[in-house]
N, C-alpha and C. Protein backbone atom coordinates (compact mmCIF):
# COMPACT_ATOMS: atom_id res chain seq x y z
N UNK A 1 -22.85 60.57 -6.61
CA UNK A 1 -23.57 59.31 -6.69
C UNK A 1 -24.22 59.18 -8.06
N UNK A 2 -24.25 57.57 -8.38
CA UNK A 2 -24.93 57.67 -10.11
C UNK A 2 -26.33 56.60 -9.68
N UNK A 3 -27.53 57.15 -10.32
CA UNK A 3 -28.14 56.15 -9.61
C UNK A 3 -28.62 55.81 -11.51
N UNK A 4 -29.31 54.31 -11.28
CA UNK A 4 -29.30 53.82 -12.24
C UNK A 4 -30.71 53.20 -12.95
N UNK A 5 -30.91 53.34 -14.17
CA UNK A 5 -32.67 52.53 -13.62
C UNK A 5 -32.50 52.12 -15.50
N UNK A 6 -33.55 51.02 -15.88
CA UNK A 6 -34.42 50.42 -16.78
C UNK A 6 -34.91 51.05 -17.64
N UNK A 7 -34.20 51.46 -18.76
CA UNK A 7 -35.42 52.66 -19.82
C UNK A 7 -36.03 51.88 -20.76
N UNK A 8 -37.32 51.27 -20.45
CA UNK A 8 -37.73 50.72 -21.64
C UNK A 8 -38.25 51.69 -23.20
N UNK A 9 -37.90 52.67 -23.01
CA UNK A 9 -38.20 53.58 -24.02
C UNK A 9 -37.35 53.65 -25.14
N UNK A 10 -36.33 53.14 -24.63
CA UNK A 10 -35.06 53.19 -25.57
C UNK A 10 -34.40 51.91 -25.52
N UNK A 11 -35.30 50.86 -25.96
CA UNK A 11 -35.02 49.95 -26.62
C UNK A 11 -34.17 48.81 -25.26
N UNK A 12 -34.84 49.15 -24.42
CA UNK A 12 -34.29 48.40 -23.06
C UNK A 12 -33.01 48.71 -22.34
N UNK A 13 -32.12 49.63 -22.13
CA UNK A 13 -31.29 50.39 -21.71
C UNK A 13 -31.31 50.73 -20.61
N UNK A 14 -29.81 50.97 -20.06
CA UNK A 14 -30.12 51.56 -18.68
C UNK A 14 -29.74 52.93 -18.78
N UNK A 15 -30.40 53.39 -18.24
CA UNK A 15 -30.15 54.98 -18.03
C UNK A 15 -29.20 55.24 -16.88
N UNK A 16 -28.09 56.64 -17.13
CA UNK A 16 -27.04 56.75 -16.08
C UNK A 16 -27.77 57.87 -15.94
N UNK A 17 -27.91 58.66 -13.95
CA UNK A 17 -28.41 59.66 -13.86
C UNK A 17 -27.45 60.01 -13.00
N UNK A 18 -26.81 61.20 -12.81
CA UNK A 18 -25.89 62.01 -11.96
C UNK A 18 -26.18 63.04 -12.20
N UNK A 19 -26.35 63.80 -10.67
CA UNK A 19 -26.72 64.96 -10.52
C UNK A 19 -28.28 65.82 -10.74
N UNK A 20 -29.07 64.39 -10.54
CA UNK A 20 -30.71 64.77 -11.21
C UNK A 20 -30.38 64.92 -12.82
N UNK A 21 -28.94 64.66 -13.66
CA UNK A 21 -29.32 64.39 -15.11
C UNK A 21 -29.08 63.50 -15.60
N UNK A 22 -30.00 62.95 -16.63
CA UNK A 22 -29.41 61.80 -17.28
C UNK A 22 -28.19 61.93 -17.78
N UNK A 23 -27.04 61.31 -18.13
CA UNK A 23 -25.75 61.73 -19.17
C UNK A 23 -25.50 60.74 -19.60
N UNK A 24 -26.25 59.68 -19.89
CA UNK A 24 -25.60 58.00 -20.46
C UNK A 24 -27.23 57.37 -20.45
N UNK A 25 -27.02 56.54 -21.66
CA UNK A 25 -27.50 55.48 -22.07
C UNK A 25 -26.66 54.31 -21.90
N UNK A 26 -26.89 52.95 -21.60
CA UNK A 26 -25.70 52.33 -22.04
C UNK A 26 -26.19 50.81 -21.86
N UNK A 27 -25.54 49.75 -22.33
CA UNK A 27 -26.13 48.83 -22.39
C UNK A 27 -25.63 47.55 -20.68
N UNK A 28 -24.44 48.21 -20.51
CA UNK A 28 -24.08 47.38 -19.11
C UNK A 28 -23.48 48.23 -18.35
N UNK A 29 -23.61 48.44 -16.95
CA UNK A 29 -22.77 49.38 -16.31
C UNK A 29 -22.98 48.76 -14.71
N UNK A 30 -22.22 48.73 -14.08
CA UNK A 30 -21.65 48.01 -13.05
C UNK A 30 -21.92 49.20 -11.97
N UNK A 31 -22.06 49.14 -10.27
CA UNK A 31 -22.19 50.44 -9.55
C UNK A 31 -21.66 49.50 -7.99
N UNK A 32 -20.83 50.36 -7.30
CA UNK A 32 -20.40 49.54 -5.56
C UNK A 32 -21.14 50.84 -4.84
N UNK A 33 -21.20 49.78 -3.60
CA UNK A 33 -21.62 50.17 -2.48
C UNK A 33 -23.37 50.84 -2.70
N UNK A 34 -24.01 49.96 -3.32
CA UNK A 34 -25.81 50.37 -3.87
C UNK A 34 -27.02 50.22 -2.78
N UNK A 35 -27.50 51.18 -2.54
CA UNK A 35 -28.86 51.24 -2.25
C UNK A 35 -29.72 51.44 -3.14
N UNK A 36 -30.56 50.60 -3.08
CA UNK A 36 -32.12 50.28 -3.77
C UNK A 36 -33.43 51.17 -3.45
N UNK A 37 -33.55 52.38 -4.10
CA UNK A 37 -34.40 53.26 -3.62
C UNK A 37 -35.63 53.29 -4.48
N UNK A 38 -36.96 52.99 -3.64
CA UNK A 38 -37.97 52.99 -3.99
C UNK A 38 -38.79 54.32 -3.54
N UNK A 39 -39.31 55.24 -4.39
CA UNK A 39 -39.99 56.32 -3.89
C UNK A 39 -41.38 56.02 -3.72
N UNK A 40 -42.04 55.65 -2.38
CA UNK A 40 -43.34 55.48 -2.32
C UNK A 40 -44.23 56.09 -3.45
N UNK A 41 -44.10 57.53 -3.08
CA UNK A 41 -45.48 58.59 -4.33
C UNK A 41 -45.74 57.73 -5.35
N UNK A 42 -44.54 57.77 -5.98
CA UNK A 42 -44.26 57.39 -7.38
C UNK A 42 -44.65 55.78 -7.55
N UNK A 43 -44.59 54.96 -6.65
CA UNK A 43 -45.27 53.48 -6.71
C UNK A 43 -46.49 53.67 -6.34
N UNK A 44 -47.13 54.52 -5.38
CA UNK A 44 -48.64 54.56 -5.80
C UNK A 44 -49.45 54.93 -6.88
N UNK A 45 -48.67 56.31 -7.71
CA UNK A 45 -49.21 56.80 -8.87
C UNK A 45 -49.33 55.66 -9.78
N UNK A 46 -48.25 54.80 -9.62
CA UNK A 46 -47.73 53.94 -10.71
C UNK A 46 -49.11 53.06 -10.71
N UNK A 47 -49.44 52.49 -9.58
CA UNK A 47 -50.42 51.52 -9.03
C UNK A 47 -51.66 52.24 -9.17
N UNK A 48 -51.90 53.16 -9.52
CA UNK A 48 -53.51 53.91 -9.93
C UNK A 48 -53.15 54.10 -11.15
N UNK A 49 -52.20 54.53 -11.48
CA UNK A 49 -52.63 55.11 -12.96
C UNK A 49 -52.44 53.64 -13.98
N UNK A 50 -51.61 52.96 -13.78
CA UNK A 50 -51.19 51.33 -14.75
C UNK A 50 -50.05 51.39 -15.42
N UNK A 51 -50.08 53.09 -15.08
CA UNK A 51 -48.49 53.57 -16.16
C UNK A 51 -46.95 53.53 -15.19
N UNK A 52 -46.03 52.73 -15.91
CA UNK A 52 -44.67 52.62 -15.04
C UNK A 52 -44.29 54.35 -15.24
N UNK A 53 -43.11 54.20 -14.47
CA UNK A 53 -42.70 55.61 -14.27
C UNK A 53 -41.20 55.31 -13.67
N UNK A 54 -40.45 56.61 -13.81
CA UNK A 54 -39.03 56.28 -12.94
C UNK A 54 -39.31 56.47 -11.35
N UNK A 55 -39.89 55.76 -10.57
CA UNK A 55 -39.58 55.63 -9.07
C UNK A 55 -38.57 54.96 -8.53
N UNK A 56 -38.10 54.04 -9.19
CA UNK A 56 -37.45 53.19 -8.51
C UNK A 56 -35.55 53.56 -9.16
N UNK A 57 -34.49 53.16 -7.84
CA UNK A 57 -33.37 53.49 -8.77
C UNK A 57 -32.48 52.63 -7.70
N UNK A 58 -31.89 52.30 -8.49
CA UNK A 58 -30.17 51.37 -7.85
C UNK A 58 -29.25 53.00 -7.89
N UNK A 59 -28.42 53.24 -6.34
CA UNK A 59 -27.74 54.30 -5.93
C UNK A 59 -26.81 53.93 -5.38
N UNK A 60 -25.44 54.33 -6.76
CA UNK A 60 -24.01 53.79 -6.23
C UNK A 60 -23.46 54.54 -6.88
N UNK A 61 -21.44 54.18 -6.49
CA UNK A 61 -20.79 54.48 -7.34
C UNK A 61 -20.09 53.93 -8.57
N UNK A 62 -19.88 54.58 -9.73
CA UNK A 62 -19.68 53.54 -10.68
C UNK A 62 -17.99 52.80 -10.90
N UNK A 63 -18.52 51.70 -11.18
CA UNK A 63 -17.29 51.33 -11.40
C UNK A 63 -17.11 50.44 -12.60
N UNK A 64 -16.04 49.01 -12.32
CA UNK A 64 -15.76 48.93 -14.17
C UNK A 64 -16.70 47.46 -13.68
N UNK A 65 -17.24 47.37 -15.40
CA UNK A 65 -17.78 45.98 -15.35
C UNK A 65 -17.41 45.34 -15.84
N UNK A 66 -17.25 44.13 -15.17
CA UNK A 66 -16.59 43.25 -15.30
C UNK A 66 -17.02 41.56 -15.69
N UNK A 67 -18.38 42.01 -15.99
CA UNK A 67 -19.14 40.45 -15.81
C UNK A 67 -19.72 40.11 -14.87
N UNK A 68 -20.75 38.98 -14.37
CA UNK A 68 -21.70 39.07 -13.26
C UNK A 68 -20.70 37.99 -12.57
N UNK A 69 -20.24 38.48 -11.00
CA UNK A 69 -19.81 37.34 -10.27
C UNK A 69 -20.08 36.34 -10.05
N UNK A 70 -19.46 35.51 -9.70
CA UNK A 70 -20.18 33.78 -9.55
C UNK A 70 -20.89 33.89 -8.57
N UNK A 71 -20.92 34.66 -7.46
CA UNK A 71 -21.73 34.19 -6.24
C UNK A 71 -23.00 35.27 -5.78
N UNK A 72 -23.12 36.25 -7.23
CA UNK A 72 -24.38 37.21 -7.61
C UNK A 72 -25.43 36.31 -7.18
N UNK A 73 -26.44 37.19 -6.75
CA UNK A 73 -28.02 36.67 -7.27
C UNK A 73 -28.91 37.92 -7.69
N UNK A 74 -29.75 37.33 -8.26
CA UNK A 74 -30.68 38.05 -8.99
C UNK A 74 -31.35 39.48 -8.40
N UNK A 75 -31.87 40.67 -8.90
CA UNK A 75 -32.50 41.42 -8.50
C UNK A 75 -32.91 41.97 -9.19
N UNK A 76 -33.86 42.76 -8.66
CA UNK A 76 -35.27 43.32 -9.15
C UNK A 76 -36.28 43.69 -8.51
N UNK A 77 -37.09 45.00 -9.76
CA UNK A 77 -38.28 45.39 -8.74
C UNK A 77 -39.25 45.40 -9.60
N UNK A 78 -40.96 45.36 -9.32
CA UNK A 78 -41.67 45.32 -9.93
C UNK A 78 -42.94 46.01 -8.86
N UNK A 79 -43.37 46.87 -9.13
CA UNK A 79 -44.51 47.87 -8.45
C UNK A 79 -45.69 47.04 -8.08
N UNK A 80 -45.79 46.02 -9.00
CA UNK A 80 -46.65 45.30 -8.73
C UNK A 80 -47.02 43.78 -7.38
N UNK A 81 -45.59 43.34 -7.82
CA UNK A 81 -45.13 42.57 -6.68
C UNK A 81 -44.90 43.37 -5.10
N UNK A 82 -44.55 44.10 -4.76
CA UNK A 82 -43.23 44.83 -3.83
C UNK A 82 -43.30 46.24 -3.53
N UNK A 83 -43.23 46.16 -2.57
CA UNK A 83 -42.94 48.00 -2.80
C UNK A 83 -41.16 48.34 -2.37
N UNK A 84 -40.53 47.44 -2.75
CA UNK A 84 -38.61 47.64 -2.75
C UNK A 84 -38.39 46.42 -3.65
N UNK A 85 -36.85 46.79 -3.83
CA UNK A 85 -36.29 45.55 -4.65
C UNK A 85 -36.48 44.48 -4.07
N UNK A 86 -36.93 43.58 -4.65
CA UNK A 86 -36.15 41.96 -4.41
C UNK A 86 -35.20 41.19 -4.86
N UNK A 87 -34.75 40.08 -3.86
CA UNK A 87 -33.32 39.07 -4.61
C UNK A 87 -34.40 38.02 -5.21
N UNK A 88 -34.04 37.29 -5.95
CA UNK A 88 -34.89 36.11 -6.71
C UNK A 88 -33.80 34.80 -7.08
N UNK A 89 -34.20 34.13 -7.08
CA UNK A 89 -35.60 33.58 -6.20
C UNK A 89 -36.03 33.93 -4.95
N UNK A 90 -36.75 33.81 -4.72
CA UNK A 90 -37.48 34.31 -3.15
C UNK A 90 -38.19 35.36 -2.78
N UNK A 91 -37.96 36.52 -3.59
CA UNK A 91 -38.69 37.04 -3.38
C UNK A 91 -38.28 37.87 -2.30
N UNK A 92 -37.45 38.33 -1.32
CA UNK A 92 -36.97 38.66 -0.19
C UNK A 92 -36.55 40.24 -0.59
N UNK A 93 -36.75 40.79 0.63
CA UNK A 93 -36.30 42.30 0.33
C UNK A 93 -35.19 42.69 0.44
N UNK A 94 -35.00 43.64 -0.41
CA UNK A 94 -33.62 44.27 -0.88
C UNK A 94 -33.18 45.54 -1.02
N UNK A 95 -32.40 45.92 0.30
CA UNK A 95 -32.31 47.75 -0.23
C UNK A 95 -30.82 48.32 -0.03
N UNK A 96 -29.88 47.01 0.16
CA UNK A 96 -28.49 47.03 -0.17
C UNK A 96 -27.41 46.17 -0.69
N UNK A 97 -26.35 46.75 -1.55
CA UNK A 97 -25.89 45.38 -1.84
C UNK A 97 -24.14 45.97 -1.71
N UNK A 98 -23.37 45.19 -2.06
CA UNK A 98 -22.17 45.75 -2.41
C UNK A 98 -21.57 46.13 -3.54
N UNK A 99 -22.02 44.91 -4.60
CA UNK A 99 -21.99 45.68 -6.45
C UNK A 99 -23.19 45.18 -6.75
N UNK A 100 -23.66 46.01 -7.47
CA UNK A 100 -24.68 45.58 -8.26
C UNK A 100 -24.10 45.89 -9.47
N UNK A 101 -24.35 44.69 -10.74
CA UNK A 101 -23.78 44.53 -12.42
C UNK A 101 -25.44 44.53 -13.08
N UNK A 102 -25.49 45.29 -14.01
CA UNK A 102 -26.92 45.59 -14.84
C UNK A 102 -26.23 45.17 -15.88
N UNK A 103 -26.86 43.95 -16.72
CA UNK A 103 -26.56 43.62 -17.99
C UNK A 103 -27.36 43.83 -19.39
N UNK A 104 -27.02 43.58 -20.33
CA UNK A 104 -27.61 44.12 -21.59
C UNK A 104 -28.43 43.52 -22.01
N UNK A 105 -28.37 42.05 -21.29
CA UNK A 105 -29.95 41.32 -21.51
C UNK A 105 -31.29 41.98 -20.67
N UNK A 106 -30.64 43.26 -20.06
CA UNK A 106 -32.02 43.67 -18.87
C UNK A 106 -31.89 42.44 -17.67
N UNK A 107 -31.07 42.25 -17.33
CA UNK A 107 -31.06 41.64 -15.68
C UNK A 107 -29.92 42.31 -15.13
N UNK A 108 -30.43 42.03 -13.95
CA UNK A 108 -29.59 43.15 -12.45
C UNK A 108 -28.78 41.99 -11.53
N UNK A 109 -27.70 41.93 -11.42
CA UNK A 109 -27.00 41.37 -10.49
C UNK A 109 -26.22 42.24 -8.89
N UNK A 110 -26.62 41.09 -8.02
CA UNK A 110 -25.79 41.65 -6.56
C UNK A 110 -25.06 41.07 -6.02
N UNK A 111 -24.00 41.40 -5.87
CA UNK A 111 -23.49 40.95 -4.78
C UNK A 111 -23.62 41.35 -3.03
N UNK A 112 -23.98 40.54 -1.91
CA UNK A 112 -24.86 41.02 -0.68
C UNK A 112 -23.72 41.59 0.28
């Protein structure tokens, strides 16, 4: 499994993690069959201390990207809003999809 997350450290990137290691930076990378895993601890620390952290991760397998489908919608998480992903608009909770596409502008696409 590759799970996937937001590195704002490096210039807005997503980080590839397999196997508990990072092995990729990259600017778009596509993943099927995703669960949206939010680690409680780590969203409370986040929420006392003010400091983000890696809690949160999109968990799939990778595949090729291809561009965001026409019938995607939006996703995302924010510690502050939520304690799991949401689809957006709406705001609605989110903890599976079938592809999720991460693009190089920093937005997350799903397909449900």
């Amino acid at each position: 499994m590759t799970d996937v997350y937001r590195n704002l450290r490096r210039g807005g990137c997503w980080s590839v993690r397999e196997g508990g290691r990072v092995v990729a930076h990259v600017p778009e990378i596509a993943l099927r069959d995703v669960r949206l895993v939010v680690q409680p601890g780590g969203r409370a620390a986040c929420l006392h201390t003010g400091q983000r952290s890696v809690h949160a991760v999109a968990r799939g397998i990778r595949t090729d990207f291809a561009g965001i489908p026409p019938d995607a919608v939006e996703v995302g998480y924010s510690p502050w809003m939520a304690p799991h992903f949401t689809f957006r608009p709406g705001f609605s909770k989110a903890l599976v999809c079938r592809v999720a596409v991460f693009t190089s502008n920093g937005t997350a696409w799903a397909l449900l």
